[in-house]
C-alpha atoms as a PDB file:
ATOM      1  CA  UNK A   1      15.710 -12.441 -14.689  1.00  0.00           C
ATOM      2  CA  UNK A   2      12.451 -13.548 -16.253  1.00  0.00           C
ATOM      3  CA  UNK A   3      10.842 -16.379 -17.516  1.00  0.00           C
ATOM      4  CA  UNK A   4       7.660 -16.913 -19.473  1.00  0.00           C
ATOM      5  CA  UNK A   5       4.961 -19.991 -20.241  1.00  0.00           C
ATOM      6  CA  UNK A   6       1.867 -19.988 -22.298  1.00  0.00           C
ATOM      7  CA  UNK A   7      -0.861 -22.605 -22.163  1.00  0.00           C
ATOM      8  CA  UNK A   8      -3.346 -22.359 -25.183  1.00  0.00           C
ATOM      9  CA  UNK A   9      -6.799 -23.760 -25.592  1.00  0.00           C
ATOM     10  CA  UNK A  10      -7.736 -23.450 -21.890  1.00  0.00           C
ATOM     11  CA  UNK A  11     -11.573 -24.944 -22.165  1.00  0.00           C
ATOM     12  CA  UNK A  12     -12.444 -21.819 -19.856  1.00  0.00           C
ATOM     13  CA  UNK A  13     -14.404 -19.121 -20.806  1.00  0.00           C
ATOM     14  CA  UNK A  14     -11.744 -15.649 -20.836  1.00  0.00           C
ATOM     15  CA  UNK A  15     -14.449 -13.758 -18.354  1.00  0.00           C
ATOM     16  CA  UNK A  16     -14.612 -16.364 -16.051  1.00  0.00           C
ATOM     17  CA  UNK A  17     -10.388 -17.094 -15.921  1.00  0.00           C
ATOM     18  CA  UNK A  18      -9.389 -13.308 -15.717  1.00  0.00           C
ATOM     19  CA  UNK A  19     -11.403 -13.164 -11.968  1.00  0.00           C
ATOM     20  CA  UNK A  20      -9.334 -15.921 -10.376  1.00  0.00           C
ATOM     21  CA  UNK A  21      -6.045 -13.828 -12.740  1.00  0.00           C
ATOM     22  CA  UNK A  22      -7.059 -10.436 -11.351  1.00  0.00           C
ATOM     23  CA  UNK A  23      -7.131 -12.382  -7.301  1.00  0.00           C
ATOM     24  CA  UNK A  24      -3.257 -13.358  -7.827  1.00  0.00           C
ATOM     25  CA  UNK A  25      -1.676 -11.016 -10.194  1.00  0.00           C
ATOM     26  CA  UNK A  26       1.450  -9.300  -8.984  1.00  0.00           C
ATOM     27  CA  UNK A  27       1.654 -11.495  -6.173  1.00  0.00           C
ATOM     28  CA  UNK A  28       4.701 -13.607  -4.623  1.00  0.00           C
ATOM     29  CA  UNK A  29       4.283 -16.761  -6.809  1.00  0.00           C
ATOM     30  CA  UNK A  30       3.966 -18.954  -3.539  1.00  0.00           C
ATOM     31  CA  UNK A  31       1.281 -16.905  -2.102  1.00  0.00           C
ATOM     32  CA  UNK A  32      -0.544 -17.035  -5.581  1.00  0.00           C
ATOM     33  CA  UNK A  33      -0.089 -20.917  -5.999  1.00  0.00           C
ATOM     34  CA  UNK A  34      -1.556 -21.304  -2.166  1.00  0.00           C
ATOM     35  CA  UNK A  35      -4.310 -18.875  -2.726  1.00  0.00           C
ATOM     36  CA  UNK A  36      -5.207 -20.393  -5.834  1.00  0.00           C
ATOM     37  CA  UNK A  37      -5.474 -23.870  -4.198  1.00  0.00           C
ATOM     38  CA  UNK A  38      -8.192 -22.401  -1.579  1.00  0.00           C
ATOM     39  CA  UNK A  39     -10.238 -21.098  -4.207  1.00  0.00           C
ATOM     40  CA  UNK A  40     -13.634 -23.019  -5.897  1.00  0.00           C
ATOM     41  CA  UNK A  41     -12.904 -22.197  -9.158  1.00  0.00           C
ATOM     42  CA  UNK A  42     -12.572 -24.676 -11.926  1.00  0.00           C
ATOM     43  CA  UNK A  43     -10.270 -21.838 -13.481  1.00  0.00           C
ATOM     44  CA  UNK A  44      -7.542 -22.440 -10.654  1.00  0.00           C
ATOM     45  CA  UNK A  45      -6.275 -25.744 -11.860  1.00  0.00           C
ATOM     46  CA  UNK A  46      -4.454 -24.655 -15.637  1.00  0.00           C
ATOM     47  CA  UNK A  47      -4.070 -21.311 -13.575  1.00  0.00           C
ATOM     48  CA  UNK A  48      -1.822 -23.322 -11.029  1.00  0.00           C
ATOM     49  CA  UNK A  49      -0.479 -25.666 -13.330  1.00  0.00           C
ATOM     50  CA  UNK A  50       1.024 -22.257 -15.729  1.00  0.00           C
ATOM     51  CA  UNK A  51       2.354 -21.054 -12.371  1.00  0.00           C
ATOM     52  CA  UNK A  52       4.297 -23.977 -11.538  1.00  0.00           C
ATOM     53  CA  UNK A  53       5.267 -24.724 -15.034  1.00  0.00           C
ATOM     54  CA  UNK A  54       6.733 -20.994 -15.369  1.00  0.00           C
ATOM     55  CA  UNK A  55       8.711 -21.624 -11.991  1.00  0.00           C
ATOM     56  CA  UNK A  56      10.341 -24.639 -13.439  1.00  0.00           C
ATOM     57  CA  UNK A  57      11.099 -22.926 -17.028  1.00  0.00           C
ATOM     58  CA  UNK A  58      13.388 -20.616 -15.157  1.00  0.00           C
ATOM     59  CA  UNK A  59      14.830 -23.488 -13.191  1.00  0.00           C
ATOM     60  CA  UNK A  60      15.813 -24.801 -16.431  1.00  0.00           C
ATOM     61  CA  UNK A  61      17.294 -21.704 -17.552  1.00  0.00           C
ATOM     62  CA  UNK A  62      20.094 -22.287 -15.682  1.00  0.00           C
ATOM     63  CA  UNK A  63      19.297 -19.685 -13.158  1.00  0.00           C
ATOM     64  CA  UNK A  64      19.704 -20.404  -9.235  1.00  0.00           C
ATOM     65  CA  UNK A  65      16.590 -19.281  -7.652  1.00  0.00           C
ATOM     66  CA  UNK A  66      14.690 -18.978  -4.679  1.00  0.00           C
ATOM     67  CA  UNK A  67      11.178 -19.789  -5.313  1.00  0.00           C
ATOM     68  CA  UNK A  68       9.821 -17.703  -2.093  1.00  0.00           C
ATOM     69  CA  UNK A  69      11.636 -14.331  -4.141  1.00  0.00           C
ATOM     70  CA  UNK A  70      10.061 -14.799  -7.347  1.00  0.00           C
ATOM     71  CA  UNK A  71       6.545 -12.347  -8.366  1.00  0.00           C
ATOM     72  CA  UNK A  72       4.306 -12.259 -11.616  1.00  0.00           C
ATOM     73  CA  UNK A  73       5.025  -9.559 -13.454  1.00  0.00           C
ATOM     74  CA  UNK A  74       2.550  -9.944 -15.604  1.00  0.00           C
ATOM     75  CA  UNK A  75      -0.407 -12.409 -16.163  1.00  0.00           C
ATOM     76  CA  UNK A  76      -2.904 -12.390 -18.877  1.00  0.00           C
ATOM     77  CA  UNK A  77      -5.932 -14.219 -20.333  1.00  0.00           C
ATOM     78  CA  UNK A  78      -6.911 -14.153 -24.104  1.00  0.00           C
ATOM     79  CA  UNK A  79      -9.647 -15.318 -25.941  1.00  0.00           C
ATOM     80  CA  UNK A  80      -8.746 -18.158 -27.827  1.00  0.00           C
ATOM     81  CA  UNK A  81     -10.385 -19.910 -30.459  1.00  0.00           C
ATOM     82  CA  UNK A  82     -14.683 -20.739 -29.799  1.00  0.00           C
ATOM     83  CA  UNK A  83     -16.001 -24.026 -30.568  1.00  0.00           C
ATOM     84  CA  UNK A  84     -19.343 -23.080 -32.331  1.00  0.00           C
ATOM     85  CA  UNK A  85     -22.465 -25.873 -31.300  1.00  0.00           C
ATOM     86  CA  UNK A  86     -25.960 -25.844 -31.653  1.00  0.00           C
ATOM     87  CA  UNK A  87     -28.805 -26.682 -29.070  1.00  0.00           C
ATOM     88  CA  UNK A  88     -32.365 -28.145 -30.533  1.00  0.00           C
ATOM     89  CA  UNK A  89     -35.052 -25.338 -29.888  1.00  0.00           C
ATOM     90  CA  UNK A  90     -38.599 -25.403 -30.800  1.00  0.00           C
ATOM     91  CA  UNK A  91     -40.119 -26.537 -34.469  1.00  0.00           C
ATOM     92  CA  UNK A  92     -37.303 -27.918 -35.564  1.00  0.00           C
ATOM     93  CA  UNK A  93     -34.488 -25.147 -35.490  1.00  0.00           C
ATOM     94  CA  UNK A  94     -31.756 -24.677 -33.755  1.00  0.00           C
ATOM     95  CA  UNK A  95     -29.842 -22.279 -31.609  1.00  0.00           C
ATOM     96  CA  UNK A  96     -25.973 -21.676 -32.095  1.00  0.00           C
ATOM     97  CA  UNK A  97     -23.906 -21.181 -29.073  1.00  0.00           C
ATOM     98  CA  UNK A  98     -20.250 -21.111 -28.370  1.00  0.00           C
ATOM     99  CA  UNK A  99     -17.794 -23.115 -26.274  1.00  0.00           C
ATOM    100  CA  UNK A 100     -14.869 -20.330 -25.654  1.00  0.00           C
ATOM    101  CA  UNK A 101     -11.585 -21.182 -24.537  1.00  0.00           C
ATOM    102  CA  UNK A 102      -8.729 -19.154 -23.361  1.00  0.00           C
ATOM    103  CA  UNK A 103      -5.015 -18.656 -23.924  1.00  0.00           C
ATOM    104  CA  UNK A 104      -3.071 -18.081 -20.299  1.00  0.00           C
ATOM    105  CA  UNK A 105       0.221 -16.226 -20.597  1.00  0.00           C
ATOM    106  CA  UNK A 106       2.475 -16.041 -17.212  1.00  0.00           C
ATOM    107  CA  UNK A 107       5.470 -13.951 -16.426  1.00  0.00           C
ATOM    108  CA  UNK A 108       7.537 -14.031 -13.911  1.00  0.00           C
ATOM    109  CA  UNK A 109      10.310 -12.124 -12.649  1.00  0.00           C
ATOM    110  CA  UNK A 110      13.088 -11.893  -9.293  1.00  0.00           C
ATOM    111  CA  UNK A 111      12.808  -9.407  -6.205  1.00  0.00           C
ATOM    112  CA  UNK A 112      15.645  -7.727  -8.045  1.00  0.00           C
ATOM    113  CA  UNK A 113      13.530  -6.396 -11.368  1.00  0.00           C
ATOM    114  CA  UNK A 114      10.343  -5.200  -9.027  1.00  0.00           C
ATOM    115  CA  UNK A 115      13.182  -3.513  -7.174  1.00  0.00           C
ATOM    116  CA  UNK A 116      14.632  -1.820 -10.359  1.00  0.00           C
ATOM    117  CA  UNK A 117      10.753  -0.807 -11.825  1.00  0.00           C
ATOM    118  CA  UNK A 118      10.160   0.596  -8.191  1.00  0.00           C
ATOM    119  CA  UNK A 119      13.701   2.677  -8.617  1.00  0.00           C
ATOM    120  CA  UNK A 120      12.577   3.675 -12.142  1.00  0.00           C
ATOM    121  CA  UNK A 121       9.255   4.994 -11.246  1.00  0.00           C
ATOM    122  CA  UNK A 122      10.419   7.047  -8.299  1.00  0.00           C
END
């Protein structure tokens, strides 16, 4: 069984999100929730937040789960929509710059489907 959660207009720059995404993907979601909580990014907190939220979307599936056999199947970062500002510069002008923000997609799935894909692919 699966279950899915997006969270959309992350104010984190894509880049900097997909290297705390690319430390926990296709882990056991409790290993990636206590990983996340040792690391210094500010990326880790809607990270964490998506993971728990996705956990408790399945709950409410009806589904009887055990949290320590659930994986993410797949996680993903998109650019969302940037926030276009200027900064004063020299002689009156101005230099644009953008404020990015991210869209965080998280999948996850049962021992049982990572078993079937690992069947599959043999």
């Amino acid at each position: 069984m699966q279950s899915r959660a997006v969270r959309k207009h992350i104010r984190n720059a894509p880049m900097k999100m997909r290297a705390v995404v690319n430390a926990v993907r296709g882990k056991n979601v409790a290993e990636a929730v206590s990983a996340l909580g040792f690391m210094p990014h500010r990326a880790t907190d809607p990270i964490e937040r998506t993971l728990r939220d996705v956990v408790y979307n399945m709950i409410d599936q009806g589904e009887r789960v055990d949290p320590d056999e659930l994986f993410i199947k797949e996680i993903r970062v998109d650019e969302g929509q940037a926030y276009k500002r200027f900064r004063p510069a020299a002689r009156g002008r101005a230099h644009p710059y953008k404020k990015r923000t991210s869209h965080l997609t998280v999948v996850i799935a049962t021992a049982d489907e990572r078993e079937d894909a690992d069947m599959a692919a043999a």
